[in-house]
C-alpha atoms as a PDB file:
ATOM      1  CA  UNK A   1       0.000   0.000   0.000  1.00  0.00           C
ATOM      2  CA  UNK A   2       1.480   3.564  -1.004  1.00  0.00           C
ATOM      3  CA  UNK A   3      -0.528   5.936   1.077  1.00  0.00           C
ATOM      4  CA  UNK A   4       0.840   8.651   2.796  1.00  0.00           C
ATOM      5  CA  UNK A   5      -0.430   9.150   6.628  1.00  0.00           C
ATOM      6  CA  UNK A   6       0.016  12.850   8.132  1.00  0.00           C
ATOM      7  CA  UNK A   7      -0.458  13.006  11.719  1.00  0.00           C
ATOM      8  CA  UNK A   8      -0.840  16.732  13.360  1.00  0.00           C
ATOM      9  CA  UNK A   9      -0.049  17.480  16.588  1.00  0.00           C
ATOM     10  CA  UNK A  10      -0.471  20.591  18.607  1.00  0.00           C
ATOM     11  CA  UNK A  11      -0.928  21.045  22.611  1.00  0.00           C
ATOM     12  CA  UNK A  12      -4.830  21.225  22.002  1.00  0.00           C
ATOM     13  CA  UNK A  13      -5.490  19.165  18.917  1.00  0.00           C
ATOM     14  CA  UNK A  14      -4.806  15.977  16.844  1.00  0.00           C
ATOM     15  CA  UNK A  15      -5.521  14.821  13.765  1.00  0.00           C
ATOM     16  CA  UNK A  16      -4.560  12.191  10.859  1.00  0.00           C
ATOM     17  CA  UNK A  17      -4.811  13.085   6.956  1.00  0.00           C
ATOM     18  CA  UNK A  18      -4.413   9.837   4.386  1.00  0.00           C
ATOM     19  CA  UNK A  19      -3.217  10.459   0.929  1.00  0.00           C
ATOM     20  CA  UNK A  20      -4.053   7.964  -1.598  1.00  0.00           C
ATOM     21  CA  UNK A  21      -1.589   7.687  -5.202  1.00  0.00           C
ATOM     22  CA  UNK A  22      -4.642   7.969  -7.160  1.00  0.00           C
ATOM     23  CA  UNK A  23      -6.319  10.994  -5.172  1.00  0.00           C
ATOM     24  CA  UNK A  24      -3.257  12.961  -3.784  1.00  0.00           C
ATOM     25  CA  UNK A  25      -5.804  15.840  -3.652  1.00  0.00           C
ATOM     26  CA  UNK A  26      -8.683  14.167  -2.070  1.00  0.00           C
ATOM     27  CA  UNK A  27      -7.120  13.048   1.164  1.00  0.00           C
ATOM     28  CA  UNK A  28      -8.924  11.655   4.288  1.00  0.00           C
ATOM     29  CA  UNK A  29      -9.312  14.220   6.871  1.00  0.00           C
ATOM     30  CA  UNK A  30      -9.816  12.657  10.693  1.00  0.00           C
ATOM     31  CA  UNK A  31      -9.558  15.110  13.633  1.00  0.00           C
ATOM     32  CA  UNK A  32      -9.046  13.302  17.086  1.00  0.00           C
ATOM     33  CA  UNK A  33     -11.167  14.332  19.975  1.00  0.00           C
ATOM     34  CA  UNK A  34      -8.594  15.551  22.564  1.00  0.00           C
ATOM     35  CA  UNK A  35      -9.440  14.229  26.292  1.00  0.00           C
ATOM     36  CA  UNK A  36      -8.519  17.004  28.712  1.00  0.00           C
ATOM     37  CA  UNK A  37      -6.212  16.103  31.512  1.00  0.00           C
ATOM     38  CA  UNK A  38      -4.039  13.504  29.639  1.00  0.00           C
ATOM     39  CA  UNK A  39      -1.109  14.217  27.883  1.00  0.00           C
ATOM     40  CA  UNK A  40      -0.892  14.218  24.482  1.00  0.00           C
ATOM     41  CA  UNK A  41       1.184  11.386  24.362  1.00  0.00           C
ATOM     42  CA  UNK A  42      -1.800   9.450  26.436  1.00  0.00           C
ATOM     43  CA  UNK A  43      -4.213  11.186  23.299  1.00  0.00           C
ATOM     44  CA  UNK A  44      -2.395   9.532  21.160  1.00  0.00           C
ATOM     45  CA  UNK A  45      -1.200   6.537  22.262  1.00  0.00           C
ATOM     46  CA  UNK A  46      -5.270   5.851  22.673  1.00  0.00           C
ATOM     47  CA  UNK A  47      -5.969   7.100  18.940  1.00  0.00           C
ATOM     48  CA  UNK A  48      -3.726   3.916  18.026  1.00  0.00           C
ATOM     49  CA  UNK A  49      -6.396   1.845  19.530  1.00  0.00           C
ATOM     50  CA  UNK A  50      -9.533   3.842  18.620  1.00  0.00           C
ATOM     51  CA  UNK A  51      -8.734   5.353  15.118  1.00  0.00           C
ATOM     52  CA  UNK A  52      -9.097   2.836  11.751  1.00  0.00           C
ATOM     53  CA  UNK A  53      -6.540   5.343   9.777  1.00  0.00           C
ATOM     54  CA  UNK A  54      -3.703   4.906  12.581  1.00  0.00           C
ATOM     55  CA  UNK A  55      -4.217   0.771  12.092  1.00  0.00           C
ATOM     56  CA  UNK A  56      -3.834   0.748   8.297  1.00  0.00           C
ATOM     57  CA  UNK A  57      -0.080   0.354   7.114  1.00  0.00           C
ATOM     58  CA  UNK A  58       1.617   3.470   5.245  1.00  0.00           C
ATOM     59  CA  UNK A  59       4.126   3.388   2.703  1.00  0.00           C
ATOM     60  CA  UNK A  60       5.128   6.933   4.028  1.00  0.00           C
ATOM     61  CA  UNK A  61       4.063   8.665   7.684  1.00  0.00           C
ATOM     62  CA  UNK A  62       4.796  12.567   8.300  1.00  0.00           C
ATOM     63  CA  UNK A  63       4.253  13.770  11.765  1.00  0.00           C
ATOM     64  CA  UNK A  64       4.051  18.108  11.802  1.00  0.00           C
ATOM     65  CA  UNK A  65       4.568  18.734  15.483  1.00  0.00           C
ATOM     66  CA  UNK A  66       3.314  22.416  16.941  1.00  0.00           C
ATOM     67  CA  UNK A  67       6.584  23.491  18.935  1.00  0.00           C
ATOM     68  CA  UNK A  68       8.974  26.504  19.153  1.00  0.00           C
ATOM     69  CA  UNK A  69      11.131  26.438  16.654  1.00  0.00           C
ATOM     70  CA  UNK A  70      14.884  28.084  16.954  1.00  0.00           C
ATOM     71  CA  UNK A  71      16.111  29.255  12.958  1.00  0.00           C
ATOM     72  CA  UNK A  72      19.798  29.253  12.244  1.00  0.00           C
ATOM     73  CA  UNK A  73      21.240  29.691   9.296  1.00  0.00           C
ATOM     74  CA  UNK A  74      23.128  27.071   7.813  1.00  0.00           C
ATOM     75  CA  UNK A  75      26.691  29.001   7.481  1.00  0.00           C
ATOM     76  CA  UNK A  76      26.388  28.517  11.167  1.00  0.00           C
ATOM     77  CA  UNK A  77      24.219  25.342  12.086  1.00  0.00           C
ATOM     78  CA  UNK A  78      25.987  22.452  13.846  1.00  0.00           C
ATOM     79  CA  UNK A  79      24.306  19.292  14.244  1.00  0.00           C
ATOM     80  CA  UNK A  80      25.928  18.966  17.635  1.00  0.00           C
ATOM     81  CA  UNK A  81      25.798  22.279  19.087  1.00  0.00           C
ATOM     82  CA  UNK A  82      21.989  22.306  18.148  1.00  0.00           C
ATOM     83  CA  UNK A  83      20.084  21.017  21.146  1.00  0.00           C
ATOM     84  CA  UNK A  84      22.790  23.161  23.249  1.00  0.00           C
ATOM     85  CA  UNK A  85      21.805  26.138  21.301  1.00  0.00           C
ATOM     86  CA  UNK A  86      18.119  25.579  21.686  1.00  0.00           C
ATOM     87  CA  UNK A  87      18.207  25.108  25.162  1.00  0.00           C
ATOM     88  CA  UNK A  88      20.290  28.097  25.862  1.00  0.00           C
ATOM     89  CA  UNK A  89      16.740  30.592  23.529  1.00  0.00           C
ATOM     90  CA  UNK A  90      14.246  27.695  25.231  1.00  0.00           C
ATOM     91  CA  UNK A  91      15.182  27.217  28.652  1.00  0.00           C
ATOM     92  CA  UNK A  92      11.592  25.982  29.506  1.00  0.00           C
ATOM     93  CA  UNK A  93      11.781  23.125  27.320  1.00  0.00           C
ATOM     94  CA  UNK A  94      14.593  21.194  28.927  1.00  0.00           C
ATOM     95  CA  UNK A  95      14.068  17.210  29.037  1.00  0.00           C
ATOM     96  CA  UNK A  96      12.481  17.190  25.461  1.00  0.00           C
ATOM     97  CA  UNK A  97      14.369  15.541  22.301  1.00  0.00           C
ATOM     98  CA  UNK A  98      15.585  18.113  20.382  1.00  0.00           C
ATOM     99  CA  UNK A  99      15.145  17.420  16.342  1.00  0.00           C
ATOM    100  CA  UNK A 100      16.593  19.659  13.486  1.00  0.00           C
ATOM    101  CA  UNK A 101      15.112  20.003  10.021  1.00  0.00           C
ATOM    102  CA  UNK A 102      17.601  21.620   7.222  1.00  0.00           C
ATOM    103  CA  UNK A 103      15.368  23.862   5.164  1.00  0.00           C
ATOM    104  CA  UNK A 104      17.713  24.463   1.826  1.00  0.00           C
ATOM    105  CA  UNK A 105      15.354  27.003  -0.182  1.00  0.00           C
ATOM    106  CA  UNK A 106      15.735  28.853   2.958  1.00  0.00           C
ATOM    107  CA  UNK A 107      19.246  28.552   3.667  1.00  0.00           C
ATOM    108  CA  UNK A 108      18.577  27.411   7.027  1.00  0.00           C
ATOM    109  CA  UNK A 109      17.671  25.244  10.150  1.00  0.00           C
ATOM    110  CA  UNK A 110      15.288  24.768  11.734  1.00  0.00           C
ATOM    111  CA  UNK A 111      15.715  23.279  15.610  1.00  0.00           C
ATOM    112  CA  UNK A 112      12.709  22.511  17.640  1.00  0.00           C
ATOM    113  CA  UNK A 113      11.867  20.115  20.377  1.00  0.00           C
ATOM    114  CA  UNK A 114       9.245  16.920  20.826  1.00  0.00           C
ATOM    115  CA  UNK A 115       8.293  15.547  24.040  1.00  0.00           C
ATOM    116  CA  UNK A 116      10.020  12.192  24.624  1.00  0.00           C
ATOM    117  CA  UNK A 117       6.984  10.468  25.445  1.00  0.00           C
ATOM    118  CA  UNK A 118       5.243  11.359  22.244  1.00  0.00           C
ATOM    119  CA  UNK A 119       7.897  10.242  20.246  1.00  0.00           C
ATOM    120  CA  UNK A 120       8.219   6.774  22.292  1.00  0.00           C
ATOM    121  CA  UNK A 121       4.326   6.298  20.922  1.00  0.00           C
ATOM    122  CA  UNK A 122       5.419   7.134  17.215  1.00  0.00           C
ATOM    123  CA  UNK A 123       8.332   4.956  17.240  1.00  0.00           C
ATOM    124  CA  UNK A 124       6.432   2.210  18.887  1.00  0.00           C
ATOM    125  CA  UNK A 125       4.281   2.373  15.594  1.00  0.00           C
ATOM    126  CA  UNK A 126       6.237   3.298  12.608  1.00  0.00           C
ATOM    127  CA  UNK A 127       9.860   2.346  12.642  1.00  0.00           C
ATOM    128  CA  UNK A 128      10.586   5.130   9.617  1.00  0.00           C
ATOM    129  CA  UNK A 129       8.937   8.775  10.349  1.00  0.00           C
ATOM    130  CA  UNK A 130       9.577  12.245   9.215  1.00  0.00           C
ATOM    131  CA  UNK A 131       8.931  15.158  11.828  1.00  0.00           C
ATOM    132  CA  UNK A 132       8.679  18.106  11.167  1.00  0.00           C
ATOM    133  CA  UNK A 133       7.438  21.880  12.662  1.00  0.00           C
ATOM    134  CA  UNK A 134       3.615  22.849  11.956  1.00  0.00           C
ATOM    135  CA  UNK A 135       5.138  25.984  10.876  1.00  0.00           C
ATOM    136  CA  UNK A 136       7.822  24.895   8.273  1.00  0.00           C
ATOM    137  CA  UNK A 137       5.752  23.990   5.052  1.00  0.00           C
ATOM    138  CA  UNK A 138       4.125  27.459   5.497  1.00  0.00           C
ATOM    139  CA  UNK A 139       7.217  29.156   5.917  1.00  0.00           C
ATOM    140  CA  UNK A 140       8.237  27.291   2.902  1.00  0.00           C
ATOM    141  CA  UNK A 141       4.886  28.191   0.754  1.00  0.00           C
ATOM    142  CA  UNK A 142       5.115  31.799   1.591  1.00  0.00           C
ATOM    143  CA  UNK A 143       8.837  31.770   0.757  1.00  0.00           C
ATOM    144  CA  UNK A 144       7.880  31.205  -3.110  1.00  0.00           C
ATOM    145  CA  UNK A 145       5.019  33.475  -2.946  1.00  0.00           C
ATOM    146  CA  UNK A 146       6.375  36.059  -1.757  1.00  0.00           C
ATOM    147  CA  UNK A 147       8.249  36.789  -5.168  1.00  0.00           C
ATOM    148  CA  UNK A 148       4.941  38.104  -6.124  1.00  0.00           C
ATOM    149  CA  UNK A 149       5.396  41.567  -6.523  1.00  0.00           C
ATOM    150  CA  UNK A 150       7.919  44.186  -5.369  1.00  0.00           C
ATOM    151  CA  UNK A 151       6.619  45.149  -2.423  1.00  0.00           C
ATOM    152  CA  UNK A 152       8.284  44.365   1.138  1.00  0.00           C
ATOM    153  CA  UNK A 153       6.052  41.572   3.053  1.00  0.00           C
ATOM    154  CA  UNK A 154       4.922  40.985   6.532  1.00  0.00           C
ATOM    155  CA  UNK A 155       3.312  37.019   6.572  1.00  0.00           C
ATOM    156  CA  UNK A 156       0.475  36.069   9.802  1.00  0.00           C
ATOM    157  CA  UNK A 157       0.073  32.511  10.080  1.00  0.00           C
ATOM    158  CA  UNK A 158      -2.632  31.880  12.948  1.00  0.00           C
ATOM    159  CA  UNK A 159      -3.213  28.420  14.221  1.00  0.00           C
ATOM    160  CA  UNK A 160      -3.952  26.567  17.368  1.00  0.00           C
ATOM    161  CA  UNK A 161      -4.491  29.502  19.215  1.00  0.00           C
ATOM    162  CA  UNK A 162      -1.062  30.906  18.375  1.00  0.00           C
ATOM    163  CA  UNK A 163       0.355  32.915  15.771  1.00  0.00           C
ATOM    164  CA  UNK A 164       3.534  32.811  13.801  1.00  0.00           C
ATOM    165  CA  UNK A 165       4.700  35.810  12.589  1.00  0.00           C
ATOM    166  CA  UNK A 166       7.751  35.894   9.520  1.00  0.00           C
ATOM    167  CA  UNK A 167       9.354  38.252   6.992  1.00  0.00           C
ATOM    168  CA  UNK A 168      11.793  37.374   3.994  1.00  0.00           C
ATOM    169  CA  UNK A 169      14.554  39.494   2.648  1.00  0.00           C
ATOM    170  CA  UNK A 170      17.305  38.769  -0.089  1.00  0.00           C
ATOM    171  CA  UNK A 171      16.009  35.590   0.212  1.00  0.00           C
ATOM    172  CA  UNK A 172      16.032  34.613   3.409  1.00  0.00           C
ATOM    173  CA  UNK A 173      14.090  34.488   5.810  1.00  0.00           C
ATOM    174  CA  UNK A 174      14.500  38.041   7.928  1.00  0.00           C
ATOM    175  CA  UNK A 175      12.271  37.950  10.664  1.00  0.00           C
ATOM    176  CA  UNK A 176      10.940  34.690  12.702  1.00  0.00           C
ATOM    177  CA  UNK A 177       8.326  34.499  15.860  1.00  0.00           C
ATOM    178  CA  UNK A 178       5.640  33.074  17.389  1.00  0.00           C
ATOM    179  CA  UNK A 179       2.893  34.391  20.281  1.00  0.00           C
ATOM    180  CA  UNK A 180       0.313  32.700  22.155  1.00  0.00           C
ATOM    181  CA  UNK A 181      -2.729  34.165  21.453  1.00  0.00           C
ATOM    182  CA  UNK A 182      -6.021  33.568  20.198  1.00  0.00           C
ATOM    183  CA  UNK A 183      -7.528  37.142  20.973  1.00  0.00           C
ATOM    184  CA  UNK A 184      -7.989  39.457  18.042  1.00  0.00           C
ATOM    185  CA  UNK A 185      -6.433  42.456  19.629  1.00  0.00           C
ATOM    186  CA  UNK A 186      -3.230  41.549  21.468  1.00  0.00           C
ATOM    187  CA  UNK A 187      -2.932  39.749  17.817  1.00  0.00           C
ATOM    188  CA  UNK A 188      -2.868  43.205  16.111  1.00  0.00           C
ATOM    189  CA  UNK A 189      -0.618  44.914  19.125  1.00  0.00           C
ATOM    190  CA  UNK A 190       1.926  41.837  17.897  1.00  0.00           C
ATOM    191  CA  UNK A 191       1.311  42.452  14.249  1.00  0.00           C
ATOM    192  CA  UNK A 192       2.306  45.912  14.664  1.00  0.00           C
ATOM    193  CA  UNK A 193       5.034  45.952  16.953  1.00  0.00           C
ATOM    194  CA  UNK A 194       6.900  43.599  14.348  1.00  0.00           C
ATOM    195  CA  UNK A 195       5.673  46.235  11.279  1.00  0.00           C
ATOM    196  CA  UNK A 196       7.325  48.517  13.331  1.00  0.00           C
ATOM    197  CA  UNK A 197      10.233  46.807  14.391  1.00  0.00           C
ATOM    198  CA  UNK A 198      11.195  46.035  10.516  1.00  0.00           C
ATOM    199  CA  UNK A 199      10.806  49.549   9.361  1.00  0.00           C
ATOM    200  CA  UNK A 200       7.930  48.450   6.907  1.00  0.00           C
ATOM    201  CA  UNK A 201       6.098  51.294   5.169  1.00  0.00           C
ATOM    202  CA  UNK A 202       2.272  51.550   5.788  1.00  0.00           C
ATOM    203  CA  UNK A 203       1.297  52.605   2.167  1.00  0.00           C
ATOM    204  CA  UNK A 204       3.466  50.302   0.206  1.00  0.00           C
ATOM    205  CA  UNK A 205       4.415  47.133   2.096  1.00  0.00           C
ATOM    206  CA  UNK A 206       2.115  44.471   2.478  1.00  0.00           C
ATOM    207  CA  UNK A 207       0.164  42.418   5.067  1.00  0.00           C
ATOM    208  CA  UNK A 208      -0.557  38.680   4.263  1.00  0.00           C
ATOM    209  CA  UNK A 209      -2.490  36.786   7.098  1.00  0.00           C
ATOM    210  CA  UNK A 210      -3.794  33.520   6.693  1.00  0.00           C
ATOM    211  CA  UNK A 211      -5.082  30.280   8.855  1.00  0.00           C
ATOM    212  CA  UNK A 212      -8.224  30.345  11.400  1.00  0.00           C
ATOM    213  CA  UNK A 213      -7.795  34.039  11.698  1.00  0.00           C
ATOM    214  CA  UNK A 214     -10.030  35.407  14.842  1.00  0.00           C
ATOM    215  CA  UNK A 215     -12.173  38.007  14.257  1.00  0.00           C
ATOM    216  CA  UNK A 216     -11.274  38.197  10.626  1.00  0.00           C
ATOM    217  CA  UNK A 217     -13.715  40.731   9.246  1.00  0.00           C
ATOM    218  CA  UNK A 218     -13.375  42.900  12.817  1.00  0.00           C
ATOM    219  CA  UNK A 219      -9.472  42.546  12.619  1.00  0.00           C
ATOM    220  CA  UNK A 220      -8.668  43.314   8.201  1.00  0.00           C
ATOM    221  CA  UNK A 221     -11.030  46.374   9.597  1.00  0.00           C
ATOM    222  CA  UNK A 222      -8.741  47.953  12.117  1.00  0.00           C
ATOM    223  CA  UNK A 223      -5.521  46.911  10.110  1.00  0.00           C
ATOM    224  CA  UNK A 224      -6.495  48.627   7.779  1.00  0.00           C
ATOM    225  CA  UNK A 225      -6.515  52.048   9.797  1.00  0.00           C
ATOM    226  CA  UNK A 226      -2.211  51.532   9.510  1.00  0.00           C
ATOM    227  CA  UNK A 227      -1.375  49.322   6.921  1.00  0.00           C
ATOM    228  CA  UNK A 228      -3.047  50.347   3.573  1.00  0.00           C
ATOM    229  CA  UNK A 229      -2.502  46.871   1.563  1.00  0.00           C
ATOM    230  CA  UNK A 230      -4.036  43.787   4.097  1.00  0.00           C
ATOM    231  CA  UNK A 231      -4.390  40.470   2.873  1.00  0.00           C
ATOM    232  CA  UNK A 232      -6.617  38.185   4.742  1.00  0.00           C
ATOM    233  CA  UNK A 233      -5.731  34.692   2.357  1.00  0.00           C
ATOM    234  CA  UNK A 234      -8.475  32.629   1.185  1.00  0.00           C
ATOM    235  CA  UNK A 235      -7.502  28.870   0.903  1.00  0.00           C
ATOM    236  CA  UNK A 236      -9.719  28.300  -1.897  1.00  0.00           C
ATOM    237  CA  UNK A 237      -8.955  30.804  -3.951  1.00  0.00           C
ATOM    238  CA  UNK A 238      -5.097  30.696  -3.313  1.00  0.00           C
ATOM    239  CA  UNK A 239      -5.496  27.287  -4.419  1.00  0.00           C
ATOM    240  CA  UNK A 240      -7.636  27.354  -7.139  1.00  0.00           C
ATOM    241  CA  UNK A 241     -10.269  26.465  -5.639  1.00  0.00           C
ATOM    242  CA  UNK A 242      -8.592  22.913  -5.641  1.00  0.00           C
ATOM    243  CA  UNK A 243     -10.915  20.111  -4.003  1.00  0.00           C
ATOM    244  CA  UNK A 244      -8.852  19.830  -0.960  1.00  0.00           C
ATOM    245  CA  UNK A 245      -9.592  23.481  -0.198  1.00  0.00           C
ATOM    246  CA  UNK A 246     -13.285  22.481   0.030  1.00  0.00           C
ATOM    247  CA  UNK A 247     -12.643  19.701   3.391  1.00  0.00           C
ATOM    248  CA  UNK A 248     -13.752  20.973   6.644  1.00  0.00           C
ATOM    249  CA  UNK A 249     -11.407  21.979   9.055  1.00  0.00           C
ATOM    250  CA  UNK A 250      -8.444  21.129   7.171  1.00  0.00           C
ATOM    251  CA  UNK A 251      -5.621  23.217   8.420  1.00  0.00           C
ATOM    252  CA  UNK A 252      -4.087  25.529   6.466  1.00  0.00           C
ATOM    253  CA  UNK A 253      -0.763  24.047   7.104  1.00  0.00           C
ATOM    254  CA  UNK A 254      -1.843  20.833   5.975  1.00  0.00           C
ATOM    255  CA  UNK A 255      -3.417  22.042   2.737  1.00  0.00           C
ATOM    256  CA  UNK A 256       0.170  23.687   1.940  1.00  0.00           C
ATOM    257  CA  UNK A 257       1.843  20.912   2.275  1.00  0.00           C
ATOM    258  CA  UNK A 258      -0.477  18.455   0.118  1.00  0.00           C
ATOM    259  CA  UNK A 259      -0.656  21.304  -2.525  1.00  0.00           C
ATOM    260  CA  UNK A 260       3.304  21.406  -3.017  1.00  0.00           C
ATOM    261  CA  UNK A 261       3.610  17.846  -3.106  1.00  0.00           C
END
């Protein structure tokens, strides 16, 4: 069997996406009810037993894991110095397994962490796994698009009641950070303390936001008092309107990574 099996992980949500060879664009689209007061690696460990896509065997399995991620550029990224390095920006996440994902188009690392326990359940199901950051294959989409135009950009990604926040120049990436927030406005204090903080002009740079954006009507509103050019993106018609655009609840992360396939 050559499907593909995608399982998402964040601190408040899990799901599995299934790929088939002869509908890459169709996939299967499961989220996992998350049982408050377990871990995740409990959550998961009882999706195994409960969930018919984790029983099937995969020819490929992708885990996307929602976790800080440290960037260093690869001039100056050492495989060994690594964990080190993230410990020393991510004090608070001492005792995890530190994983690093080379990101070429980009020039760069990318260094994040996975708790051990949750990656004792993956191993004990898949003996070959890629893992990667939530984050990365947006970071990655963005990248290309953002040789759209001439304009300086400013890129939103909300998800999972967080928000990454990036910025490319001479192409790399510039700018890299994430806040925990699901609240409209101390989402557009963070917005505009990074516009600021990069220099970026009002009436000529652009604002591209995209995922489960809160408040999005409300929030491209008051944006729009500073920034003249907002962007709030529309899946389907960034994509097309391809068929995987049209699958409930599908992150946007998930739809970015299917699409570039």
């Amino acid at each position: 069997m050559n499907n593909h099996l995608y399982i998402r992980i964040s601190d408040i949500s899990l799901s599995m996406t299934v790929t088939t060879p002869q509908q890459p664009q169709q996939p299967v689209f499961q989220p996992y009810v998350v049982r408050s007061g377990i871990s995740m690696a409990a959550n998961l460990r009882e999706a195994f037993k409960e969930n018919s896509l984790l029983q099937q065997d995969y020819a490929k399995v992708d885990v996307l894991i929602d976790s800080d991620v440290l960037t260093i550029p690869m001039e100056e990224y050492d495989e060994q110095q690594a964990p080190t390095l993230y410990q020393h920006a991510f004090p608070e996440e001492q005792g995890n397994k530190i994983l690093a994902n080379a990101v070429p188009g980009l020039n760069m690392a990318g260094v994040f962490p996975i708790n051990k326990d949750l990656l004792m359940v993956i191993h004990d199901h898949f003996s070959e796994v890629r893992i990667q950051p939530v984050v990365q294959c947006v970071v990655e989409y963005m990248f290309h698009r953002s040789f759209i135009g001439q304009h300086r950009k400013l890129y939103v990604y909300f998800h999972d009641e967080r928000m990454h926040v990036f910025a490319f120049e001479k192409n790399r990436l510039k700018f890299f950070n994430a806040f925990n927030t699901d609240n409209a406005r101390d989402a557009i204090y963070f917005m505009l303390y990074v516009w600021k903080q990069l220099d970026l002009n009002p009436l000529n740079d652009e604002l591209l936001i995209s995922g489960t954006i809160p408040e999005r009507e409300w929030m491209d509103k008051v944006l729009r008092k500073y920034v003249r050019s907002v962007y709030c993106i529309n899946p389907a018609a960034e994509f097309n309107r391809a068929p995987i655009t049209r699958i409930a609840n599908l992150p946007f992360d998930i739809m970015t990574l299917l699409i570039n396939r």
